[in-house]
Protein backbone atom coordinates (compact mmCIF):
# COMPACT_ATOMS: atom_id res chain seq x y z
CA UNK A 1 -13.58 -11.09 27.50
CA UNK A 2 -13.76 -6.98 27.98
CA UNK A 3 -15.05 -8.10 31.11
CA UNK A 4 -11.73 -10.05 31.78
CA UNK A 5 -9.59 -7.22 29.82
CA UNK A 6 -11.00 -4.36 32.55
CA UNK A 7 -10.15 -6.91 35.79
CA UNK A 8 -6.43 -7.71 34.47
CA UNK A 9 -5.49 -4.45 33.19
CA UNK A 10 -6.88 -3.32 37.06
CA UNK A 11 -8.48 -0.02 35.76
CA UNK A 12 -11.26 2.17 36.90
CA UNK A 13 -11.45 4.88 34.22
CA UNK A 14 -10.19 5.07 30.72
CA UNK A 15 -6.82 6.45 31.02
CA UNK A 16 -4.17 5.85 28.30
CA UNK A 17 -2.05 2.51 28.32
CA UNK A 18 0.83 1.48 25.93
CA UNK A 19 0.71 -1.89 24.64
CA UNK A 20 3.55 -2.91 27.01
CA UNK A 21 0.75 -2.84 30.00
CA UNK A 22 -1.73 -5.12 27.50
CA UNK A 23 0.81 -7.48 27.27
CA UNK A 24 1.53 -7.54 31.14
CA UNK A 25 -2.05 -8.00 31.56
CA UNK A 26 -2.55 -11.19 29.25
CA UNK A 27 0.84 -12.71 31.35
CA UNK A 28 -1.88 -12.23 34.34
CA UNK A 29 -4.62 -13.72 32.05
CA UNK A 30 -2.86 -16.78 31.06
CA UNK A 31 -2.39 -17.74 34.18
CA UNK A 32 -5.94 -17.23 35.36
CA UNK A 33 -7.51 -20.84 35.59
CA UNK A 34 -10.78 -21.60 33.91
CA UNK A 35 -13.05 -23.91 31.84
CA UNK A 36 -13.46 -21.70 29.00
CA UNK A 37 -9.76 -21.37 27.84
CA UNK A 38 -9.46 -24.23 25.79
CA UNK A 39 -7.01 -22.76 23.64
CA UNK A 40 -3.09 -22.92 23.60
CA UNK A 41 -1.60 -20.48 26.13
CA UNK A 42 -0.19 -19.03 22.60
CA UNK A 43 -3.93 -19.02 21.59
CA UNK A 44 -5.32 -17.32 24.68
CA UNK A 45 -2.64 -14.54 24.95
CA UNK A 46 -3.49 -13.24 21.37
CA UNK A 47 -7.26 -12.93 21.87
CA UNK A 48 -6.69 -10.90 25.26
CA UNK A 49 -3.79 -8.60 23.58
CA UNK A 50 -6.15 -8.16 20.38
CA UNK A 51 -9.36 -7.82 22.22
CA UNK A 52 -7.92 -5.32 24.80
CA UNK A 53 -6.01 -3.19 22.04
CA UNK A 54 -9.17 -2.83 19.68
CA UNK A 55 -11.08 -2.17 22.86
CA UNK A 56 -8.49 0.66 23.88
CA UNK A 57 -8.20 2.17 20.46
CA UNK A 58 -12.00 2.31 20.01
CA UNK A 59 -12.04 4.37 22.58
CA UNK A 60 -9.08 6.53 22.29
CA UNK A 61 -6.97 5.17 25.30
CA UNK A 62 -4.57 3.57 23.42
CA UNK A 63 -0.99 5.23 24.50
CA UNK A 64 1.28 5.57 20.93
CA UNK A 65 4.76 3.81 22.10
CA UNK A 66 7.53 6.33 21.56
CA UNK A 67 9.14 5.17 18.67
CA UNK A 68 13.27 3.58 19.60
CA UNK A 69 16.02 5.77 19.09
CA UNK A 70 17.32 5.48 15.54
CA UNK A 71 21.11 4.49 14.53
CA UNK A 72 23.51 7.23 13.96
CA UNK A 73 20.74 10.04 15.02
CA UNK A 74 18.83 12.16 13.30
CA UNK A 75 20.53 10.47 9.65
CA UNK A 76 17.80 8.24 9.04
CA UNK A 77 15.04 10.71 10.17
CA UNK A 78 16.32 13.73 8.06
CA UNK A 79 16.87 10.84 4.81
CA UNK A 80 12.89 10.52 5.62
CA UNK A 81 11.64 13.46 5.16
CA UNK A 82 13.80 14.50 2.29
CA UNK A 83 12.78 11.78 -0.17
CA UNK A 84 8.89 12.35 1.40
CA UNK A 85 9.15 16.01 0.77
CA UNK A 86 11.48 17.06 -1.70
CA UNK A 87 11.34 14.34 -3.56
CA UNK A 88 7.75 14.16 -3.55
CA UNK A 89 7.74 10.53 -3.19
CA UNK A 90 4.21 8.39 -2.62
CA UNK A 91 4.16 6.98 1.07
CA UNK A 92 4.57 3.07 -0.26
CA UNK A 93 7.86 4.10 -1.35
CA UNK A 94 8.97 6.06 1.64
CA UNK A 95 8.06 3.47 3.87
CA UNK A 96 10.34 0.75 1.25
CA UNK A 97 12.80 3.54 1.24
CA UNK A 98 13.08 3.33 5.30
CA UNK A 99 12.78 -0.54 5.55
CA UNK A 100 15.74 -0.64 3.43
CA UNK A 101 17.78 2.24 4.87
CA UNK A 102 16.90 1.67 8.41
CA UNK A 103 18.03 -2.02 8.23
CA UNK A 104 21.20 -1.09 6.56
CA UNK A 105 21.97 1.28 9.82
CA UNK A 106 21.27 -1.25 12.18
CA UNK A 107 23.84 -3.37 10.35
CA UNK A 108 26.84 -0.55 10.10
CA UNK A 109 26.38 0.63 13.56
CA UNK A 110 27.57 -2.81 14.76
CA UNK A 111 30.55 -2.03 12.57
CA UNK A 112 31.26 1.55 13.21
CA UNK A 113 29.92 3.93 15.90
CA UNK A 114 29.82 6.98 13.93
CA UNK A 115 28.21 7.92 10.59
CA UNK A 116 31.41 9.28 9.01
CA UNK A 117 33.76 6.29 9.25
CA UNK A 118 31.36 4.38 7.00
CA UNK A 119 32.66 3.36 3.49
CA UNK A 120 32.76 1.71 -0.10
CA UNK A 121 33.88 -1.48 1.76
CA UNK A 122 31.34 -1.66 4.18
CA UNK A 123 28.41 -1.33 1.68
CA UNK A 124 30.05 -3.99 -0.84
CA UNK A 125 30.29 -6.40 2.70
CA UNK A 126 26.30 -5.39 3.23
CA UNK A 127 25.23 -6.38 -0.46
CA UNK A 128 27.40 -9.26 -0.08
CA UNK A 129 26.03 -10.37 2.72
CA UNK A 130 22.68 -10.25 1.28
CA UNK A 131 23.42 -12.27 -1.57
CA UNK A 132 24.75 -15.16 0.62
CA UNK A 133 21.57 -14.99 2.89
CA UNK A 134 19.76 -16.14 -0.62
CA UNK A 135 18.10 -12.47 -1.16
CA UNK A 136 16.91 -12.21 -4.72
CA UNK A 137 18.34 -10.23 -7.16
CA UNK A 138 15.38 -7.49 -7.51
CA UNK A 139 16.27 -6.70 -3.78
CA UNK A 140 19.31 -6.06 -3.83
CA UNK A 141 18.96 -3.93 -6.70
CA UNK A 142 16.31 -1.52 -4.52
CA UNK A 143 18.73 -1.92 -1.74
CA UNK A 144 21.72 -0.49 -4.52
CA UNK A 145 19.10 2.23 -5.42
CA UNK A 146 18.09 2.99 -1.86
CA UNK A 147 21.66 3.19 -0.36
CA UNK A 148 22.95 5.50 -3.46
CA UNK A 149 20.66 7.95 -2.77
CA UNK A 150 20.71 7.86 1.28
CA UNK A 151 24.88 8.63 0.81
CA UNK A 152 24.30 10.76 -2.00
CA UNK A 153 21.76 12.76 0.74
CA UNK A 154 24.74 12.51 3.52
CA UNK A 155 26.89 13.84 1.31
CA UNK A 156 24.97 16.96 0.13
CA UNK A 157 24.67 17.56 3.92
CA UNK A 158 28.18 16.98 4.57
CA UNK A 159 27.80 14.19 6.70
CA UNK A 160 29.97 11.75 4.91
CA UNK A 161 33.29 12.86 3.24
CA UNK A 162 33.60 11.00 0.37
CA UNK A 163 31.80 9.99 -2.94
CA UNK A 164 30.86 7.33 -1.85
CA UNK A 165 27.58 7.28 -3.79
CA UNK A 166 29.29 6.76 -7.13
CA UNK A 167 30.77 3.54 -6.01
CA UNK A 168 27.24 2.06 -5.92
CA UNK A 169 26.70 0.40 -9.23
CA UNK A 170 23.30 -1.52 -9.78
CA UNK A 171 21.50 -2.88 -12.95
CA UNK A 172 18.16 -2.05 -13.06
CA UNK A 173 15.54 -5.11 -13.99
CA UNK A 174 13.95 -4.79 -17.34
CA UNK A 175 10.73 -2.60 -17.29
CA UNK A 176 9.07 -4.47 -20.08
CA UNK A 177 7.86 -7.90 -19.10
CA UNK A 178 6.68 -9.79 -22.43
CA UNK A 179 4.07 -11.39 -19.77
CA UNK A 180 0.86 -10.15 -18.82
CA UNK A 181 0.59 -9.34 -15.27
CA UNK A 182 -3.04 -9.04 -15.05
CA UNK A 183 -6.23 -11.27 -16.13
CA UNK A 184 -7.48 -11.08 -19.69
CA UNK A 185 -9.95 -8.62 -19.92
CA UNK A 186 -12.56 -11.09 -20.76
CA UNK A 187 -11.88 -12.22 -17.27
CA UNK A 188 -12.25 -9.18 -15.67
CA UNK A 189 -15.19 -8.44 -16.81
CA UNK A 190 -16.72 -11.92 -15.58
CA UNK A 191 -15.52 -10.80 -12.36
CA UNK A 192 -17.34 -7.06 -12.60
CA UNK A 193 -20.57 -8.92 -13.68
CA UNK A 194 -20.93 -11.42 -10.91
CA UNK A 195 -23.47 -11.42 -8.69
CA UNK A 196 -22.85 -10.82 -5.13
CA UNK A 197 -24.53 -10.55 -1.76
CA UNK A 198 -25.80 -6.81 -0.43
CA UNK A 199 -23.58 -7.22 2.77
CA UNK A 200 -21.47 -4.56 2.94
CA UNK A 201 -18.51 -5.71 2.25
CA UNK A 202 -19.30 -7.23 -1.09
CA UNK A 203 -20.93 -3.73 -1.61
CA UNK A 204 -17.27 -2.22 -1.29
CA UNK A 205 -15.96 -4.87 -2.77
CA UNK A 206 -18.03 -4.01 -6.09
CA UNK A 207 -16.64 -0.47 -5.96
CA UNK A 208 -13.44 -1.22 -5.06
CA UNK A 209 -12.97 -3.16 -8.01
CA UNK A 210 -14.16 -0.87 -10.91
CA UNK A 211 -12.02 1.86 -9.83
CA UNK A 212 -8.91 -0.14 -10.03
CA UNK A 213 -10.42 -2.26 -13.21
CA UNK A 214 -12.27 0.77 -15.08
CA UNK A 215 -10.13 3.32 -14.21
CA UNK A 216 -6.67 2.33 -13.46
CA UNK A 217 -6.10 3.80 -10.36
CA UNK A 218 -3.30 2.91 -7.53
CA UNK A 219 -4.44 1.18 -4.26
CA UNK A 220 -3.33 4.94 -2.56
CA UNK A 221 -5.24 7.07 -4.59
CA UNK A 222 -8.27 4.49 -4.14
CA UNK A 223 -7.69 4.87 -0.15
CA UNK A 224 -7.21 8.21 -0.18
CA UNK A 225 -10.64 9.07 -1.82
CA UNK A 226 -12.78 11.41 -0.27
CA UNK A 227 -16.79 11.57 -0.06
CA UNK A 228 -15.81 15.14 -1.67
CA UNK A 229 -14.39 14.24 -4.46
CA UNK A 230 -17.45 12.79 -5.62
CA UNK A 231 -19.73 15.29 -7.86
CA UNK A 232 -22.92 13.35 -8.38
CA UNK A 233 -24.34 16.97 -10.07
CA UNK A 234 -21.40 16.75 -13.12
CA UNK A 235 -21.25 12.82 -12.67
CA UNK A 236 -17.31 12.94 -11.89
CA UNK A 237 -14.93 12.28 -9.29
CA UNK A 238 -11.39 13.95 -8.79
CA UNK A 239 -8.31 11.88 -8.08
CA UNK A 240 -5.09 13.10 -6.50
CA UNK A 241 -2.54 11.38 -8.41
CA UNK A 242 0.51 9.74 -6.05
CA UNK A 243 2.93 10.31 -7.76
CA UNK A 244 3.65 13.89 -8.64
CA UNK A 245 0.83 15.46 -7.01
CA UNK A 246 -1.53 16.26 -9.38
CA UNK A 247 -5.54 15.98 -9.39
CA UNK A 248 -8.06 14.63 -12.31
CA UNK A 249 -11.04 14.69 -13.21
CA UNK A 250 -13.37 11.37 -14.27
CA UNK A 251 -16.76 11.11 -15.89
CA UNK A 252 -18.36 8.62 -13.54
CA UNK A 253 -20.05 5.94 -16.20
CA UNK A 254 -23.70 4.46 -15.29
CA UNK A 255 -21.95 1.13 -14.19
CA UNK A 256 -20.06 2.79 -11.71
CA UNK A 257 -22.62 5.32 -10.26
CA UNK A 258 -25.00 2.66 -9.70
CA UNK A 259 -22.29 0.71 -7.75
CA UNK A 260 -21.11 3.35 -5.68
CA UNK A 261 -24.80 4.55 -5.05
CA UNK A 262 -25.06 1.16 -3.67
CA UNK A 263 -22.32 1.06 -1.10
CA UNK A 264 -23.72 4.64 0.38
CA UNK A 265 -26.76 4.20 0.46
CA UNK A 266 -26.57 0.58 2.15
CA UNK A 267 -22.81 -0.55 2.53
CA UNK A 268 -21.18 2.34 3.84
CA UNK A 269 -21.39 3.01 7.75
CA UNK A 270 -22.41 6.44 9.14
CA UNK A 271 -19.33 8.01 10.19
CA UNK A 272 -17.50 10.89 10.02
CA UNK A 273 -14.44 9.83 8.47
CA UNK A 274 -14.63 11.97 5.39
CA UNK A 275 -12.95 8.69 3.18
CA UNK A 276 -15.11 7.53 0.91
CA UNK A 277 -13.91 3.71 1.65
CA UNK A 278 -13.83 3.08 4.95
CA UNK A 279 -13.80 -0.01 7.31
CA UNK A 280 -16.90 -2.26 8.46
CA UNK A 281 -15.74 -2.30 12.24
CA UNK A 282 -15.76 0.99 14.38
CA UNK A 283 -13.50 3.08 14.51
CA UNK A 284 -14.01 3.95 11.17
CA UNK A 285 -11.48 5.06 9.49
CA UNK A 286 -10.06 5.20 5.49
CA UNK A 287 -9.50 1.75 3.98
CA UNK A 288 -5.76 0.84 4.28
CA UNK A 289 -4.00 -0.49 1.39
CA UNK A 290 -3.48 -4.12 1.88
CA UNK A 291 -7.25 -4.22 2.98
CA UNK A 292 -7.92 -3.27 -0.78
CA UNK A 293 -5.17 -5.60 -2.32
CA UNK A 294 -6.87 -8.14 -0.05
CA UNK A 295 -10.27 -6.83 -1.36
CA UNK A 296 -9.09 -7.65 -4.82
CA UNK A 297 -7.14 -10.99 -4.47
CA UNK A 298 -10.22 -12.34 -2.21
CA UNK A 299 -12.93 -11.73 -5.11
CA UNK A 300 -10.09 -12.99 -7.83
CA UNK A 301 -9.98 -16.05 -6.25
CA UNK A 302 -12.98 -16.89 -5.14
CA UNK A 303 -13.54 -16.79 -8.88
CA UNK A 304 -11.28 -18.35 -10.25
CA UNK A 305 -9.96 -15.71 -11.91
CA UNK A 306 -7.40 -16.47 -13.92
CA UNK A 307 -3.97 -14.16 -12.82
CA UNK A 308 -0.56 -14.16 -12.99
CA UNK A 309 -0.56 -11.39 -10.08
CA UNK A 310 -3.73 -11.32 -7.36
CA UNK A 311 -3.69 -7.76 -7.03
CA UNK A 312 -4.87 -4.27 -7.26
CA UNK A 313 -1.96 -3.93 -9.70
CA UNK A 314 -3.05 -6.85 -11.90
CA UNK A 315 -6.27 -4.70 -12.37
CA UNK A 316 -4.61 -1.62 -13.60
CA UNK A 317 -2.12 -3.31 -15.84
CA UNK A 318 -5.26 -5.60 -17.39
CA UNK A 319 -7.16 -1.67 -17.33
CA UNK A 320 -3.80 -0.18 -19.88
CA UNK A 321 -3.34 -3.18 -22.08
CA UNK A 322 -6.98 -3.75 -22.81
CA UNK A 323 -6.27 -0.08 -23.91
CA UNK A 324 -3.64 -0.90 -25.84
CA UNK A 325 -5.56 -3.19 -27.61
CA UNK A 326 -8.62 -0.68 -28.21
CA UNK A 327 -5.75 1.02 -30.67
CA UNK A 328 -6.19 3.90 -27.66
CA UNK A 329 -2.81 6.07 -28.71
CA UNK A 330 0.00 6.01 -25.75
CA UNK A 331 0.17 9.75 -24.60
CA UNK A 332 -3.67 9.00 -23.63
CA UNK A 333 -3.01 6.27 -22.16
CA UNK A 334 0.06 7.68 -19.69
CA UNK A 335 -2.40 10.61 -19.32
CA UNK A 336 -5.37 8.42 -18.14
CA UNK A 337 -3.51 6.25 -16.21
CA UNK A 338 -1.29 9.19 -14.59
CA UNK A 339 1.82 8.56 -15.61
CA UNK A 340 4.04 11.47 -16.22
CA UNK A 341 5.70 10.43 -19.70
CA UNK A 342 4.75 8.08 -22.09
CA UNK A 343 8.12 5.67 -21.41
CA UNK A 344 6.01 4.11 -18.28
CA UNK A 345 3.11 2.87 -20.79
CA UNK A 346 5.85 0.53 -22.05
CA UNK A 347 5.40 -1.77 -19.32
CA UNK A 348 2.54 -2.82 -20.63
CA UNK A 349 2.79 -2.32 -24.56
CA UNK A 350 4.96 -6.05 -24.37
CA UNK A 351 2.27 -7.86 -23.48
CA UNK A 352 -0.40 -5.46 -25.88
CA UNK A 353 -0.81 -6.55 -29.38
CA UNK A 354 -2.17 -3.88 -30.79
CA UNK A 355 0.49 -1.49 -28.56
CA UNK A 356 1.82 0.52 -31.62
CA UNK A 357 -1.37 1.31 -33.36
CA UNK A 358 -2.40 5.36 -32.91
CA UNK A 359 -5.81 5.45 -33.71
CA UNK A 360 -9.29 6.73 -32.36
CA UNK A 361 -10.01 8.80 -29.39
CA UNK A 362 -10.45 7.64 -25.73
CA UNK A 363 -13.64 6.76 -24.90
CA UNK A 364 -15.03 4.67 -21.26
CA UNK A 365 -17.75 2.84 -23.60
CA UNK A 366 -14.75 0.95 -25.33
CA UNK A 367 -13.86 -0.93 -21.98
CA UNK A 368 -17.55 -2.28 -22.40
């Protein structure tokens, strides 16, 4: 196939191509008889564009398409980078923050050609039309939220010249679900104890899955690990917390060390990428966060695990309520779990039963 890839793409050196000339190419390819397609043209078209992409980015010829011109300007752009940067936001909500904006501008601009004329009426019409295209009610709520703060941004800047930020009412969903969200704890640890294969991915599977189940942490600050923040000499590891920026400190437990031992020493690739988790295929590079949500759902299921939620989330909220449960008091649980007030540990006290008790002092040999 990179045989195939080289001939239709008609190169003689590795120069840099957009994906617009790899999807010339497989037009070419397609049409290229031959006993060995016996695929769907759909079928055939994919593996050349996939093959010859990989191929390209392994080797650092892939050409970065220039992004298309946003709506109104520089709006959306500037929007961006204050809720990144001011507003110290992690980067799953920036990028939610820009789906949501970034859709809404592509609707006005069909109404109105510059930023300014925009108003109350045209943002009721937008939510409206969202509720008749069957949108559920939890969107439209983070499309309320999202659009009162991108107008209350404009209008800071001077950009729009009324309050038209106040005029966006939304009711926020209850934080306290009196479900649990994650497996019983029993259930976790049945799936922490099973026995696995030494291929490498069920080696970072293991260790994947006792960060998020031991320790609570996001699917970010799991991705964003580095090989640095491991001290094997104190037996900790430092997390940089994604929301509000700050950095702890862990005791790395026996169970843990012996499972991350295991995906270094024999699971983990030789590469430079200084991320601890990093992909099986070259180039290496960090673990993206749906690879670890798939990670985690993959191993649920294939265990029968038990759920209402397949997901790195599941783990942490299964992580604070078994807490709750060990009588562990709140403020150490928001503190473990990084949370910057003890409000957010309500979101799992409902489904806790033991979530008022303040007793005893934290310890990692009560998740045992």
């Amino acid at each position: 196939m990179l045989l195939n890839v080289v001939g239709c793409l008609e190169i003689s050196s590795l120069t840099p191509m957009n994906r617009l000339a790899v999807q010339e190419a497989s037009k070419r390819w397609v049409k290229v008889p031959g006993c060995h397609r016996k695929a769907s043209v759909a079928g055939i078209s994919t593996a050349f564009t996939s093959t010859a992409i990989a191929w390209l980015r392994f080797h650092h010829a892939l050409a970065i398409d220039a992004p298309p011109i946003p709506p109104y300007g520089n709006v959306l752009p500037e929007y961006i980078r204050f809720v990144a940067d001011a507003k110290s936001m992690t980067p799953a909500t920036v990028r939610g923050y820009t789906s949501i904006a970034s859709r809404f501008l592509r609707w006005a601009i069909n109404r109105h050609e510059y930023f300014e004329n925009l108003g109350s009426t045209d943002i009721l019409d937008y939510i409206a039309s969202l509720s008749l295209a069957g949108m559920k009610p939890g969107y439209i709520t983070s499309v309320c939220r999202t659009l009162r703060s991108l107008f209350g941004f404009t209008e800071s800047r001077g950009w729009t010249p009324s309050l038209i930020s106040t005029g966006i009412h939304f009711r926020n969903p209850p934080r306290s679900d009196p479900n649990p969200k994650g497996p019983a704890w029993s259930e976790v640890r049945r799936m922490l104890s099973a026995r696995t294969s030494n291929k490498p991915s069920d080696l970072r599977a293991n260790a994947v899955l006792l960060f998020f189940a031991i320790y609570g942490l996001r699917s970010v600050e799991v991705s964003s690990l580095l090989l640095s923040d491991i001290d094997w000499t104190e037996e900790t590891f430092t997390v940089r917390r994604a929301k509000g920026g700050r950095t702890q400190r862990f005791p790395i437990s026996s169970e843990v060390a012996f499972a991350l031992n295991n995906y270094l020493v024999t699971g983990r690739p030789k590469s430079e990428c200084p991320n601890f988790f990093v992909t099986l295929r070259p180039p290496f590079r960090s673990t993206a966060h749906a690879s670890l949500r798939c990670i985690v759902a993959n191993r649920m299921r294939r265990l029968r695990i038990k759920s209402p939620l397949y997901s790195t989330h599941a783990l942490r909220h299964s992580c604070a309520t078994e807490l709750l449960d060990k009588d562990v008091p709140m403020n150490e649980i928001a503190h473990f779990l990084g949370h910057q007030n003890n409000r957010s540990v309500g979101i799992y006290a409902k489904s806790s039963k033991a979530s008022l008790r303040q007793v005893a002092d934290f310890s990692l040999s009560g998740l045992r």
